[in-house]
N, C-alpha and C. Protein backbone atom coordinates (compact mmCIF):
# COMPACT_ATOMS: atom_id res chain seq x y z
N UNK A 1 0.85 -1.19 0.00
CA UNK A 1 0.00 0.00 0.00
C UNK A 1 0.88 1.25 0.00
N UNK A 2 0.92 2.14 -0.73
CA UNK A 2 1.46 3.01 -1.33
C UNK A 2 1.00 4.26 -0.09
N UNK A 3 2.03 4.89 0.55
CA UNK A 3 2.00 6.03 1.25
C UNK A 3 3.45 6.94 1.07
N UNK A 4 3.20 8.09 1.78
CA UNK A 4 3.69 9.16 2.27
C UNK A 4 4.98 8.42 2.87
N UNK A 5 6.33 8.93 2.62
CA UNK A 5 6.90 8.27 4.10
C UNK A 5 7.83 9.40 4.47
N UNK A 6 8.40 10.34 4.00
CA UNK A 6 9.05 11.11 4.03
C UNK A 6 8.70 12.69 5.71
N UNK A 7 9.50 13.13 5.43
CA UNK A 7 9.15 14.29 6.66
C UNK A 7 7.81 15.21 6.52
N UNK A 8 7.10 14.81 7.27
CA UNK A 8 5.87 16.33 7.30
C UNK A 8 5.79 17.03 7.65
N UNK A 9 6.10 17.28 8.49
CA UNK A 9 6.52 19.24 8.56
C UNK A 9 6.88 19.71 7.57
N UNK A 10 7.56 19.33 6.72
CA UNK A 10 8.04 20.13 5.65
C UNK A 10 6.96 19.87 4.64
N UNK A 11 5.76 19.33 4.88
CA UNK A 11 4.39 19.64 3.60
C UNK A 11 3.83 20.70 4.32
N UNK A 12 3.88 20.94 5.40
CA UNK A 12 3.29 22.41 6.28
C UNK A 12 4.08 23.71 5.61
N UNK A 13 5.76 23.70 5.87
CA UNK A 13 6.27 24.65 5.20
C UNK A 13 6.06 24.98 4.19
N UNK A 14 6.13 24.00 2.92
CA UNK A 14 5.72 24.08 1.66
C UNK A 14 4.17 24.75 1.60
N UNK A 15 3.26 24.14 2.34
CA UNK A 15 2.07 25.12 2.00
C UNK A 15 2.04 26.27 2.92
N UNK A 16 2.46 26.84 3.39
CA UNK A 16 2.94 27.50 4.44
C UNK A 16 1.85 28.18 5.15
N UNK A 17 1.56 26.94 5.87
CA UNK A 17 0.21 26.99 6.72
C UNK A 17 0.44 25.39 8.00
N UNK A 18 -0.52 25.54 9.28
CA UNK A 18 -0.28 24.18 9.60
C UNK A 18 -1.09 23.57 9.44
N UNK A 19 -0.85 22.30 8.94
CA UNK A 19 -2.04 21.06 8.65
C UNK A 19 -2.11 19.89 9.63
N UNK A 20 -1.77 20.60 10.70
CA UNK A 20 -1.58 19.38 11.57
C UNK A 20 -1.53 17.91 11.62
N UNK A 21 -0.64 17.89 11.20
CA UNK A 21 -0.08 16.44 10.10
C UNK A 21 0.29 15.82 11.58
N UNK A 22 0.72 16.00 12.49
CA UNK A 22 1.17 15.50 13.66
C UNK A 22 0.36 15.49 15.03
N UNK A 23 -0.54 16.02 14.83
CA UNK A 23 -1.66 15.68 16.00
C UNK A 23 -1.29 16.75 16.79
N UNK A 24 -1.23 16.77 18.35
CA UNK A 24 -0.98 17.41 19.81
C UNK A 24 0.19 18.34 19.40
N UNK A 25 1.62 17.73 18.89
CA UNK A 25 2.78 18.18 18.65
C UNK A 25 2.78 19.40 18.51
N UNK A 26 1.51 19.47 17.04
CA UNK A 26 1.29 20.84 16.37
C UNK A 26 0.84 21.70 16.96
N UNK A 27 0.35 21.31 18.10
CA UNK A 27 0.11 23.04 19.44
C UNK A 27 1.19 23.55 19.98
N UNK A 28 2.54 22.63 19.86
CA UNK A 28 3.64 23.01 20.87
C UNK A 28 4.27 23.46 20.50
N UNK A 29 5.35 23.92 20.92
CA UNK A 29 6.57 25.00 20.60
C UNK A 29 7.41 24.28 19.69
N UNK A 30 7.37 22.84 19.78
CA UNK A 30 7.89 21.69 19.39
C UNK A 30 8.02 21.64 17.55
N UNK A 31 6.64 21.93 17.49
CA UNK A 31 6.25 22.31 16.16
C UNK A 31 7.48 22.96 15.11
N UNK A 32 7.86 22.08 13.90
CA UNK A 32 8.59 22.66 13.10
C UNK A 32 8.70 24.19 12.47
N UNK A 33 7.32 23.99 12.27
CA UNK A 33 6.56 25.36 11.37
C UNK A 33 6.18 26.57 12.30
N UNK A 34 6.66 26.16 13.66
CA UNK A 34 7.32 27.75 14.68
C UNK A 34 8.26 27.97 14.47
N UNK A 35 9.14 27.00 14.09
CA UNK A 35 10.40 27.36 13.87
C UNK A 35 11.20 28.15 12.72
N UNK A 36 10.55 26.91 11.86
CA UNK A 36 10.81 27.27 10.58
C UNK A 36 9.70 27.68 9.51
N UNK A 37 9.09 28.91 9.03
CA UNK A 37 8.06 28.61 8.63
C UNK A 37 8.22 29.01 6.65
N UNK A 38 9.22 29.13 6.61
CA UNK A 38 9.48 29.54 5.03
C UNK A 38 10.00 27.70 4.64
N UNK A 39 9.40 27.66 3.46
CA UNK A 39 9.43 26.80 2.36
C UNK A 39 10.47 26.08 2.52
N UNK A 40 10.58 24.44 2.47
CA UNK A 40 11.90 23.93 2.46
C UNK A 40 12.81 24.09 1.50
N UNK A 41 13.67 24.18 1.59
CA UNK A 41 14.79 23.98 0.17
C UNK A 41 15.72 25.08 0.32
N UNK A 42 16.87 25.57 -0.34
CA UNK A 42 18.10 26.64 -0.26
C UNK A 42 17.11 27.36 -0.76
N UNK A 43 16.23 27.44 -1.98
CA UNK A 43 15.28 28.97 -2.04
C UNK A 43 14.29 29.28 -1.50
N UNK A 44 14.06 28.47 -0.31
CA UNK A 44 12.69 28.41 0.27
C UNK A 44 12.30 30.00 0.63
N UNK A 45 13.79 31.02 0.69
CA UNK A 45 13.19 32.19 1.33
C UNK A 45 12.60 33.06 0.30
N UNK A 46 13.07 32.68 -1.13
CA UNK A 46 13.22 33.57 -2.18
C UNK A 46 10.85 33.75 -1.83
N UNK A 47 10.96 35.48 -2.45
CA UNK A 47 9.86 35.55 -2.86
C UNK A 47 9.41 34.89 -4.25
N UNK A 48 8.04 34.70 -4.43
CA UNK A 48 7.86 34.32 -5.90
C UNK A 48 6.34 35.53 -6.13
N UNK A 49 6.18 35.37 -7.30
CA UNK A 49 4.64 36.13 -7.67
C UNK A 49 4.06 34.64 -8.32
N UNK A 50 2.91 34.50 -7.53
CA UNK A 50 2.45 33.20 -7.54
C UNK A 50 0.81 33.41 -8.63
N UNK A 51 0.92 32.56 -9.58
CA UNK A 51 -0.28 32.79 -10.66
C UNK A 51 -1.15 32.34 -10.03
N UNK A 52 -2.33 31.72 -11.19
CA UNK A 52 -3.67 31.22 -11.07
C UNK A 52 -3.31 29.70 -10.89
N UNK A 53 -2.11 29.47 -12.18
CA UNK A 53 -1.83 27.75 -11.59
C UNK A 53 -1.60 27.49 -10.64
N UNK A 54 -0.66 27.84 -9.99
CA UNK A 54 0.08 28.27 -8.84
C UNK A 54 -0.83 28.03 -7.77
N UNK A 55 -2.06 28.85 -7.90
CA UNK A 55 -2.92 28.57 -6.44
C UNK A 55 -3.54 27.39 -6.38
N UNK A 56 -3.99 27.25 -7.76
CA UNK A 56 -4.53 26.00 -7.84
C UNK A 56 -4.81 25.13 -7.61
N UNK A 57 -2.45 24.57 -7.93
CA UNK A 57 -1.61 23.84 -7.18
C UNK A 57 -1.90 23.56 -5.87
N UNK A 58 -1.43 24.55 -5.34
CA UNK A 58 -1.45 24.45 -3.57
C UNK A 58 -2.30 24.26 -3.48
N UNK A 59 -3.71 24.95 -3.49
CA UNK A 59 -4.78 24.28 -2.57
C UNK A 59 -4.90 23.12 -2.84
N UNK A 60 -4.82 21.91 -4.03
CA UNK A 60 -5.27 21.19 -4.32
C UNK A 60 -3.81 20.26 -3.57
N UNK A 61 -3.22 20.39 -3.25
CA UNK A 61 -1.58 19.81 -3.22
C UNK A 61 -2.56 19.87 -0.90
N UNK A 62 -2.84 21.23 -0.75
CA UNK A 62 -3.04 21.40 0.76
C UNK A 62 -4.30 19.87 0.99
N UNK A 63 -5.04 20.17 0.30
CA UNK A 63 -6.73 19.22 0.64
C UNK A 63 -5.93 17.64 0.53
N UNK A 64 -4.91 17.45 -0.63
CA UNK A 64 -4.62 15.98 -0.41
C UNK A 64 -3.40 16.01 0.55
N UNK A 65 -2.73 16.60 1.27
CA UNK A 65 -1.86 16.43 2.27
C UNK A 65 -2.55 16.13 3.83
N UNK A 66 -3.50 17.25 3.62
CA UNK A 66 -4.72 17.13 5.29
C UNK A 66 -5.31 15.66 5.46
N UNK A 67 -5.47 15.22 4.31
CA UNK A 67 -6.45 13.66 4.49
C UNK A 67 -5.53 12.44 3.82
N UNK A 68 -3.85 12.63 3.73
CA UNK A 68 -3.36 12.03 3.97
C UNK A 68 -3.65 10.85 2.48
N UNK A 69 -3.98 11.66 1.18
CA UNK A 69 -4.32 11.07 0.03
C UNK A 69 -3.31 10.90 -1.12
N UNK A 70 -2.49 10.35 -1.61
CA UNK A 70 -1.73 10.15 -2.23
C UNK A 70 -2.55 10.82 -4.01
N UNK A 71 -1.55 11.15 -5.06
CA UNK A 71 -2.25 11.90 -6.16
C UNK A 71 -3.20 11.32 -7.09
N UNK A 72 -3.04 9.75 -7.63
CA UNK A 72 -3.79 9.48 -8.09
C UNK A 72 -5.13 8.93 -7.36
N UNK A 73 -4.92 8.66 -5.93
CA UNK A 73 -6.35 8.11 -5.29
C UNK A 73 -7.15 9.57 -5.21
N UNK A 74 -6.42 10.56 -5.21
CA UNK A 74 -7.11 11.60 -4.91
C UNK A 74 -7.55 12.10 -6.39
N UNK A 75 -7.64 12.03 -7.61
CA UNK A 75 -7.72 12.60 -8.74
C UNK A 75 -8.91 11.44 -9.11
N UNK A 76 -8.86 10.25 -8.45
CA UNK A 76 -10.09 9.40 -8.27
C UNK A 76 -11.17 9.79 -8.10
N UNK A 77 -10.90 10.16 -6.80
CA UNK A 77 -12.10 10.94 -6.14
C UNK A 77 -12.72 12.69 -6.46
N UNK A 78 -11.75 13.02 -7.34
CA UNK A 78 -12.20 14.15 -8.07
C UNK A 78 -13.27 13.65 -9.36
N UNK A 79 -12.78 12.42 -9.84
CA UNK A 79 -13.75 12.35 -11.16
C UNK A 79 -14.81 11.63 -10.83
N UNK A 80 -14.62 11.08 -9.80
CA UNK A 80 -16.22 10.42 -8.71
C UNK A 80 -16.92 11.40 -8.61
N UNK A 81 -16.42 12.73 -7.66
CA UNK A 81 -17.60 13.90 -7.73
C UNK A 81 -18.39 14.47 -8.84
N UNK A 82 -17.46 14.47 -9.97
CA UNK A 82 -17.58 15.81 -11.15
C UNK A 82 -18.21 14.40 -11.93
N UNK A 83 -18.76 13.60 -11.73
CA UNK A 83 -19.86 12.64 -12.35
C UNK A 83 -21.76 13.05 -11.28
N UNK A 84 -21.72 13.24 -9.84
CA UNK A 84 -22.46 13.56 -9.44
C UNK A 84 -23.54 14.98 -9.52
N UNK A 85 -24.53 15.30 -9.74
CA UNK A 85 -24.77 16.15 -9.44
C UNK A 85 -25.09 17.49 -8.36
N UNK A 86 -24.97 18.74 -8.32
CA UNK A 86 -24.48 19.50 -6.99
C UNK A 86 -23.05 20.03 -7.53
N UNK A 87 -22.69 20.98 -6.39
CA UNK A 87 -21.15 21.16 -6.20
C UNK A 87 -20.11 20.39 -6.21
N UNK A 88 -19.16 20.07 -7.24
CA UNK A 88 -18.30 19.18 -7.24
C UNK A 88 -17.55 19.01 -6.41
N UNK A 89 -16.99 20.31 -5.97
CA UNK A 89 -16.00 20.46 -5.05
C UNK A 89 -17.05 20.02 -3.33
N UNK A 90 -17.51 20.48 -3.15
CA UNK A 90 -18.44 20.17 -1.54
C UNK A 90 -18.31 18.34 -1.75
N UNK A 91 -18.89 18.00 -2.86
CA UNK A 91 -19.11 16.22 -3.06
C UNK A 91 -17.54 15.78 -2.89
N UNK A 92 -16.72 16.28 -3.23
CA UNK A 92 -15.05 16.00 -2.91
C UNK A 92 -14.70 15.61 -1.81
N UNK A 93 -14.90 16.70 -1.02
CA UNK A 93 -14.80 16.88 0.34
C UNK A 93 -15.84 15.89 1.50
N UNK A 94 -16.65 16.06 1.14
CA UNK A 94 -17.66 14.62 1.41
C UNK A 94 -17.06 13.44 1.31
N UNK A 95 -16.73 13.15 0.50
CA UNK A 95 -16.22 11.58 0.11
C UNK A 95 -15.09 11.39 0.96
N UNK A 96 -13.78 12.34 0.94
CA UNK A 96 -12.78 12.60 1.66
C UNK A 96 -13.26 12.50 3.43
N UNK A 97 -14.05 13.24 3.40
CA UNK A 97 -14.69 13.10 5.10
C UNK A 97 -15.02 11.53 5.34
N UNK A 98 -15.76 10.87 5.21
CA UNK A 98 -16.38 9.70 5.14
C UNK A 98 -15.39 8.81 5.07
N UNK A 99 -14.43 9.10 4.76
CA UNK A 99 -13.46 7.99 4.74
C UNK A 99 -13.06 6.98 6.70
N UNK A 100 -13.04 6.25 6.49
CA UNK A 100 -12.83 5.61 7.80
C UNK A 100 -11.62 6.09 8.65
N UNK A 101 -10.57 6.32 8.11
CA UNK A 101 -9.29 7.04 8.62
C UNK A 101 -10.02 8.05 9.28
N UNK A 102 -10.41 9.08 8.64
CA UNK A 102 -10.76 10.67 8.86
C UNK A 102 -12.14 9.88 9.98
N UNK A 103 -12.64 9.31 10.22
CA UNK A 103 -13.92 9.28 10.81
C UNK A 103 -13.18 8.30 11.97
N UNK A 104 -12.88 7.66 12.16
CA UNK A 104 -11.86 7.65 13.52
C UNK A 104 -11.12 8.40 14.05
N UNK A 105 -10.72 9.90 13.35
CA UNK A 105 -9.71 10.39 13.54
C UNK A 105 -10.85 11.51 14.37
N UNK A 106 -11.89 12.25 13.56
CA UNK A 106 -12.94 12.64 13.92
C UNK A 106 -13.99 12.57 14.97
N UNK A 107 -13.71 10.89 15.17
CA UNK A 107 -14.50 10.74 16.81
C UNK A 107 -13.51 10.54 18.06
N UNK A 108 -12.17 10.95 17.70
CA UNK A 108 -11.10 11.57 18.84
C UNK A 108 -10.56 10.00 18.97
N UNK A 109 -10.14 8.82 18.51
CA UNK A 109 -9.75 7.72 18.57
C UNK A 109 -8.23 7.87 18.51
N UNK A 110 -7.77 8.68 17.83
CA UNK A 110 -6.79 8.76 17.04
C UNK A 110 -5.90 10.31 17.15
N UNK A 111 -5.02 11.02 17.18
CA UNK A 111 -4.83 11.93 17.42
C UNK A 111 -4.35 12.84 16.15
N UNK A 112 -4.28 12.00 15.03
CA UNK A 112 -3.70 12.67 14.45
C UNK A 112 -4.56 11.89 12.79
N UNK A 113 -4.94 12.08 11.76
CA UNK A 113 -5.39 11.21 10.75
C UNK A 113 -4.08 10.22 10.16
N UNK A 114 -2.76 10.74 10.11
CA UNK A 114 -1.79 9.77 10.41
C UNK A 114 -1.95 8.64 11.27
N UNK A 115 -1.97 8.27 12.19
CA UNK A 115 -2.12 7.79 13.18
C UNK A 115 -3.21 7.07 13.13
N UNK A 116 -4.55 7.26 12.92
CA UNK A 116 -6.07 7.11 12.40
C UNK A 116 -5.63 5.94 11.34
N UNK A 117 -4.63 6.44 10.42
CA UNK A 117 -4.73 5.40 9.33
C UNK A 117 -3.77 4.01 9.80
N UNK A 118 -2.82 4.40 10.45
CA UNK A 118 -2.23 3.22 10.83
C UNK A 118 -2.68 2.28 11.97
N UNK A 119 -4.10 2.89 12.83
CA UNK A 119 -4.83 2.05 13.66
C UNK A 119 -5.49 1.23 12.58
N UNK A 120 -6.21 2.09 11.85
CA UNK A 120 -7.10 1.16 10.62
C UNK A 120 -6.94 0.08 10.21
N UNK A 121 -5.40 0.46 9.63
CA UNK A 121 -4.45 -0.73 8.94
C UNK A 121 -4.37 -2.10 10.00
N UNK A 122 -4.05 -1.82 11.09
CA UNK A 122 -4.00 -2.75 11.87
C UNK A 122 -5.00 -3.36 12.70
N UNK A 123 -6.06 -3.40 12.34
CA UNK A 123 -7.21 -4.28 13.11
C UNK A 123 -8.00 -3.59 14.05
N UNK A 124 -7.61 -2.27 14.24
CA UNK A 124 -8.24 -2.59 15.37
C UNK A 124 -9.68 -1.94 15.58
N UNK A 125 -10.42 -2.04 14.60
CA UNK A 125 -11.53 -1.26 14.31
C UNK A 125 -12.65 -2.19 13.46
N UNK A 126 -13.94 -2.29 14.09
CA UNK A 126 -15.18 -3.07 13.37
C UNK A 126 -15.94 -2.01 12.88
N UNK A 127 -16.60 -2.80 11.66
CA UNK A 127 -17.34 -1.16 10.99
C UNK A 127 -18.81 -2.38 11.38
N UNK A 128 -20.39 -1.97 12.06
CA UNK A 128 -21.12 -2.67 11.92
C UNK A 128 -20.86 -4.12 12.66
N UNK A 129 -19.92 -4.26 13.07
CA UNK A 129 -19.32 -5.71 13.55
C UNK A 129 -18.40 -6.52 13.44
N UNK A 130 -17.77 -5.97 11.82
CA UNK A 130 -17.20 -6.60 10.40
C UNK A 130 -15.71 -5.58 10.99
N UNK A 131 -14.41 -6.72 11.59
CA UNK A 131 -13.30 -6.09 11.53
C UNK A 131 -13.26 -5.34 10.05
N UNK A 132 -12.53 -4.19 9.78
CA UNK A 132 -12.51 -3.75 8.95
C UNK A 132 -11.02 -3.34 8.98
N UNK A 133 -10.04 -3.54 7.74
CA UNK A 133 -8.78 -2.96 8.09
C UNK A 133 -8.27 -1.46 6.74
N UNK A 134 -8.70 -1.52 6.18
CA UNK A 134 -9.09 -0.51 4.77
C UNK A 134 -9.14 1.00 5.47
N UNK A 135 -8.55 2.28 5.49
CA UNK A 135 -8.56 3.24 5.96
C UNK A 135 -9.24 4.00 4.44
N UNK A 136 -9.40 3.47 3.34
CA UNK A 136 -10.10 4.58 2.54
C UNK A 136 -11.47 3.75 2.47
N UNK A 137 -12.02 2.93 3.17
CA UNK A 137 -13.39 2.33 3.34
C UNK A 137 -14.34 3.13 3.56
N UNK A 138 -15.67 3.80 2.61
CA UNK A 138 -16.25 4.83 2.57
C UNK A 138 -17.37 4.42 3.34
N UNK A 139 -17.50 5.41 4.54
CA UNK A 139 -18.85 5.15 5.30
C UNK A 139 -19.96 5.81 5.45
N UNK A 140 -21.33 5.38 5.26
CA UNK A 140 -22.44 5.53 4.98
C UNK A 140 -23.20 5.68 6.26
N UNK A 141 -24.40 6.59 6.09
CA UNK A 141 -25.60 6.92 7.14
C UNK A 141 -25.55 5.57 7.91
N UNK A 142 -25.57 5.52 9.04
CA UNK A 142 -26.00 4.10 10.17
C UNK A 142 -24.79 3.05 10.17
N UNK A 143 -23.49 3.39 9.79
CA UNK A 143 -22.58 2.96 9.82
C UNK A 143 -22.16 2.78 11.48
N UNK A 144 -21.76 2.06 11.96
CA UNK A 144 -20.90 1.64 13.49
C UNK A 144 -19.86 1.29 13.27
N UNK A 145 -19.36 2.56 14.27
CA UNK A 145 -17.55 2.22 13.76
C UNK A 145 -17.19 2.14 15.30
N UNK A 146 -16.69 1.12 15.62
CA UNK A 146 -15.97 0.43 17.18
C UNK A 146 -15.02 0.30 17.48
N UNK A 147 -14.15 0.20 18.06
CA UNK A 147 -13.23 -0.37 18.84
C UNK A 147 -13.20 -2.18 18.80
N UNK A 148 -12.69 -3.06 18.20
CA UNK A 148 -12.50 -4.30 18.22
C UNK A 148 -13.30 -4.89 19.99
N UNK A 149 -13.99 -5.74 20.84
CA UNK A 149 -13.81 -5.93 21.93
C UNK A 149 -12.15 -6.48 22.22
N UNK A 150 -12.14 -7.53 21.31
CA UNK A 150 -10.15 -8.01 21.73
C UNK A 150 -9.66 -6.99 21.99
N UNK A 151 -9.46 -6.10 21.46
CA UNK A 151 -8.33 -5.09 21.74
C UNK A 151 -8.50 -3.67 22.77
N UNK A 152 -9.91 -3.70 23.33
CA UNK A 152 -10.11 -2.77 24.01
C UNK A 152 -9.31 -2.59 25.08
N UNK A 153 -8.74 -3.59 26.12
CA UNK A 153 -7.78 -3.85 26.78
C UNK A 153 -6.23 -3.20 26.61
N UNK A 154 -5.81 -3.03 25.47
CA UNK A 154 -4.53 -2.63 25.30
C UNK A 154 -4.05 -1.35 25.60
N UNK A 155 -3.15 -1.28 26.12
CA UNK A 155 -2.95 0.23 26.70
C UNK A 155 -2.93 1.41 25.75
N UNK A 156 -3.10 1.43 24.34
CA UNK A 156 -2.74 2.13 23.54
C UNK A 156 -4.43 2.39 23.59
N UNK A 157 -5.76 1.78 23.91
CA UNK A 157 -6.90 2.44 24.17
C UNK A 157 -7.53 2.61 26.04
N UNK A 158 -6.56 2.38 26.23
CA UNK A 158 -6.38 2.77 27.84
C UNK A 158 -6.55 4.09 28.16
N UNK A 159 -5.10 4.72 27.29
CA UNK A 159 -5.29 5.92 26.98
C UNK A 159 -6.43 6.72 26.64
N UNK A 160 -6.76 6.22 25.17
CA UNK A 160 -7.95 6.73 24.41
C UNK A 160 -9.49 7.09 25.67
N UNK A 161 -9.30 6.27 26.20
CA UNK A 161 -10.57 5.64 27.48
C UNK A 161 -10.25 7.39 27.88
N UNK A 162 -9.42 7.77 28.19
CA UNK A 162 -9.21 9.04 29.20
C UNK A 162 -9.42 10.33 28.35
N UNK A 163 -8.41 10.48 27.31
CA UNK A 163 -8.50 11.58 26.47
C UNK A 163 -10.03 11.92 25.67
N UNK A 164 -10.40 10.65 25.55
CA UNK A 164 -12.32 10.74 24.67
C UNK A 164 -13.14 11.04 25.79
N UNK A 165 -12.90 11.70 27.04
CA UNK A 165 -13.96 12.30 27.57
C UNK A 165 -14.22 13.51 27.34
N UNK A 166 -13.47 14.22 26.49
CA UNK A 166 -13.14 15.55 26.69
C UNK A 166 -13.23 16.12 25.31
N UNK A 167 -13.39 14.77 24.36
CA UNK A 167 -13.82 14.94 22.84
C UNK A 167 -15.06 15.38 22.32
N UNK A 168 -15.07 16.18 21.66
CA UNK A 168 -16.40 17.07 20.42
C UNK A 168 -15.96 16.50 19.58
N UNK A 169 -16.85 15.48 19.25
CA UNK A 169 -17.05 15.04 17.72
C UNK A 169 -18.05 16.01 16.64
N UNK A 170 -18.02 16.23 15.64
CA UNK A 170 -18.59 16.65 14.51
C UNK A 170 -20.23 16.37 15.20
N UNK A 171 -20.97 17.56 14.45
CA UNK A 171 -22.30 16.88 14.48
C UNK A 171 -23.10 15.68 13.55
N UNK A 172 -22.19 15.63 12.70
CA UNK A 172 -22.78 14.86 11.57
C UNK A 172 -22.47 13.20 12.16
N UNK A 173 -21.63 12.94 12.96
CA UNK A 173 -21.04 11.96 14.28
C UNK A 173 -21.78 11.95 15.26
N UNK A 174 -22.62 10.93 15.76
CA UNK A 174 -22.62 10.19 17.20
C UNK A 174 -21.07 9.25 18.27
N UNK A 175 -21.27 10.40 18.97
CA UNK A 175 -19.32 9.40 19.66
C UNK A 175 -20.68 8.47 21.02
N UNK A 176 -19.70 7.31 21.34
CA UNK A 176 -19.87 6.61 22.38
C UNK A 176 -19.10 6.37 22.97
N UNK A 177 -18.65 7.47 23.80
CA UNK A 177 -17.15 7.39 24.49
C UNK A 177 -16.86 6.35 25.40
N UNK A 178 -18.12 5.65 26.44
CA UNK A 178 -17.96 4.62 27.30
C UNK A 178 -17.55 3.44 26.73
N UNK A 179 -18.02 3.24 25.57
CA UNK A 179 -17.86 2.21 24.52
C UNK A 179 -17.61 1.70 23.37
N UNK A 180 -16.25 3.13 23.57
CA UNK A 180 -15.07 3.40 22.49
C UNK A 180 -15.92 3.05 20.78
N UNK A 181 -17.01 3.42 20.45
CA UNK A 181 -17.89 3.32 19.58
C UNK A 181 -18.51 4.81 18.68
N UNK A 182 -18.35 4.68 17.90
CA UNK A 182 -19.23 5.50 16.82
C UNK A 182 -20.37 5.95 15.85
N UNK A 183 -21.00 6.65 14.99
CA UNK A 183 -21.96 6.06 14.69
C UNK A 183 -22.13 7.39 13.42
N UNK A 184 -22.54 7.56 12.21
CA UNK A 184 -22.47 8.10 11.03
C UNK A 184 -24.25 8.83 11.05
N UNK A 185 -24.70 9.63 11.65
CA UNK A 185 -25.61 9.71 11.56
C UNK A 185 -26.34 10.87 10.62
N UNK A 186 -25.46 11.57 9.31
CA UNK A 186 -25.72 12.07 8.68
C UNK A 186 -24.67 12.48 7.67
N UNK A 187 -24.73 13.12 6.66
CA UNK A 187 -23.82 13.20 5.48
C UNK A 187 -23.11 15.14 6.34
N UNK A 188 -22.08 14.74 5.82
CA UNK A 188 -21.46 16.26 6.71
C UNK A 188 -22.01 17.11 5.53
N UNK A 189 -22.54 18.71 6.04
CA UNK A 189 -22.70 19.92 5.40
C UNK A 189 -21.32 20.18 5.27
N UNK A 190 -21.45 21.30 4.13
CA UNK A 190 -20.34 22.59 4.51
C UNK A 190 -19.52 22.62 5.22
N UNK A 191 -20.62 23.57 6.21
CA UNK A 191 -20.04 24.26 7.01
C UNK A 191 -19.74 23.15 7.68
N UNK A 192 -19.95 21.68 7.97
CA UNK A 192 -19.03 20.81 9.00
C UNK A 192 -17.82 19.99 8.37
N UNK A 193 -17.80 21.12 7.48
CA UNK A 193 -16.12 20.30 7.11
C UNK A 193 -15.08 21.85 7.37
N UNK A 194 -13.69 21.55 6.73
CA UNK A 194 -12.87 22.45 7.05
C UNK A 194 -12.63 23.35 6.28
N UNK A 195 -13.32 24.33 6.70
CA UNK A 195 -13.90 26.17 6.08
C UNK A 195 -12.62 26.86 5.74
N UNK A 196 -11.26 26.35 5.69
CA UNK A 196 -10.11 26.88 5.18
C UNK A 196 -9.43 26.06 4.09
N UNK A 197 -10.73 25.50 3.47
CA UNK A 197 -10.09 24.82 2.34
C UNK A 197 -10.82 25.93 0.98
N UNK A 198 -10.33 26.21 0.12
CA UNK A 198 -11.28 26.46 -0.99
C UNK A 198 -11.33 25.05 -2.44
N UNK A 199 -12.32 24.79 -1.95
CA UNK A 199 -12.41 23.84 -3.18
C UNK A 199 -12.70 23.89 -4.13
N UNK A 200 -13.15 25.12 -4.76
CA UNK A 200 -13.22 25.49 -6.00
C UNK A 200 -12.18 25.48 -7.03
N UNK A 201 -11.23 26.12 -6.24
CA UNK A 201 -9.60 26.00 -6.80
C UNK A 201 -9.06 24.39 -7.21
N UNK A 202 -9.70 23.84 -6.59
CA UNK A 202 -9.14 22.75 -6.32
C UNK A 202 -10.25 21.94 -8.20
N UNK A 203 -11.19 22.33 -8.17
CA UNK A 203 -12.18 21.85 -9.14
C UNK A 203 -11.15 22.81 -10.38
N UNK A 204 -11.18 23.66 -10.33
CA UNK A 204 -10.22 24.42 -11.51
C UNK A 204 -9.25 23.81 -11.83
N UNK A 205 -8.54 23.60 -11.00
CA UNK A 205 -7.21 22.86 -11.24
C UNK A 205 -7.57 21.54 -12.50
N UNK A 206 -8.03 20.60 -11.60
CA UNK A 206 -8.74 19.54 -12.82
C UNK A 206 -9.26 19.62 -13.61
N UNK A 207 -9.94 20.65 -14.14
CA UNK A 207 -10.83 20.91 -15.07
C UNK A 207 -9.87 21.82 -16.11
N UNK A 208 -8.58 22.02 -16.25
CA UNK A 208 -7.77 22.97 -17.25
C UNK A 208 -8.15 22.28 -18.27
């Protein structure tokens, strides 16, 4: 399975914004992109005058770095939308939300959608009942997304047990924090996705 493996902080610099690619980290001082926040590379400082492609680029380069989408799964899911009818770009972002990674990551399981995807990968999550190990597994209205019972025990949701009291899940999410459990109880609006994306740009881009 084809991922990311390289440094992330430096996809923050490059879009030079934080995408909290690292979960908690990214509140702390710890954080690369306090440090360093100009562009990686020997010209990272140089100014540029940045076009229409240019923005394009980035936003569309920012939306698949946040959800952790590699280019062609994500150019997938661009020609999935722009077959539907509605806003192409909102239906993008939809599909992207719904993903099982992002919807564990979403009901506070996980701290980071990094992290989200490599619980996925590894078992430890039933969708409906049905271990499920697939982190781009698209989930639907009345979906139950759990905690394995085997694995509830392990200290790595020991943790989770403590930190998910204190979790706001999405409204479009039912959390069951006593019983490390979830539940899909509507298609996310808009406004319940992340209002610093422009996805229009992102529909331009594909459509040259």
């Amino acid at each position: 399975m084809a991922r990311y493996t390289d440094a992330v902080c430096r996809l923050c610099r490059r879009e030079g914004l934080k995408l909290y690619l690292k979960g908690s980290r990214c509140y702390t001082k710890k954080c690369s992109f306090e440090r360093r926040p100009t562009p990686p590379g020997q010209h990272g400082v140089r100014r540029r005058k940045v076009g229409d492609y240019g923005l394009q680029l980035r936003e569309k380069q920012k939306v698949r770095r946040v959800y952790g989408v590699l280019e062609k799964q994500f150019r997938n899911y661009f020609v999935e939308a722009s077959r539907h009818s509605g806003v192409t770009g909102e239906y993008l972002l939809r599909s992207l939300e719904q993903r099982m990674d992002n919807v564990v990551y979403r009901l506070g399981f996980a701290p980071s959608r990094a992290a989200a995807r490599q619980m996925v990968t590894h078992g430890h999550f039933a969708v409906n009942g049905v271990p499920t190990n697939i982190p781009s597994y698209s989930l639907k209205i009345g979906d139950k997304v759990e905690v394995r019972q085997s694995h509830r025990e392990r200290e790595l949701f020991k943790v989770v047990k403590e930190t998910i009291k204190s979790h706001q899940a999405p409204d479009w999410l039912s959390l069951d924090a006593a019983n490390l459990a979830g539940s899909v109880i509507a298609m996310p609006r808009r406004d319940q996705m992340p209002l610093d994306f422009n996805e229009q740009l992102v529909v331009e881009y594909y459509s040259r």
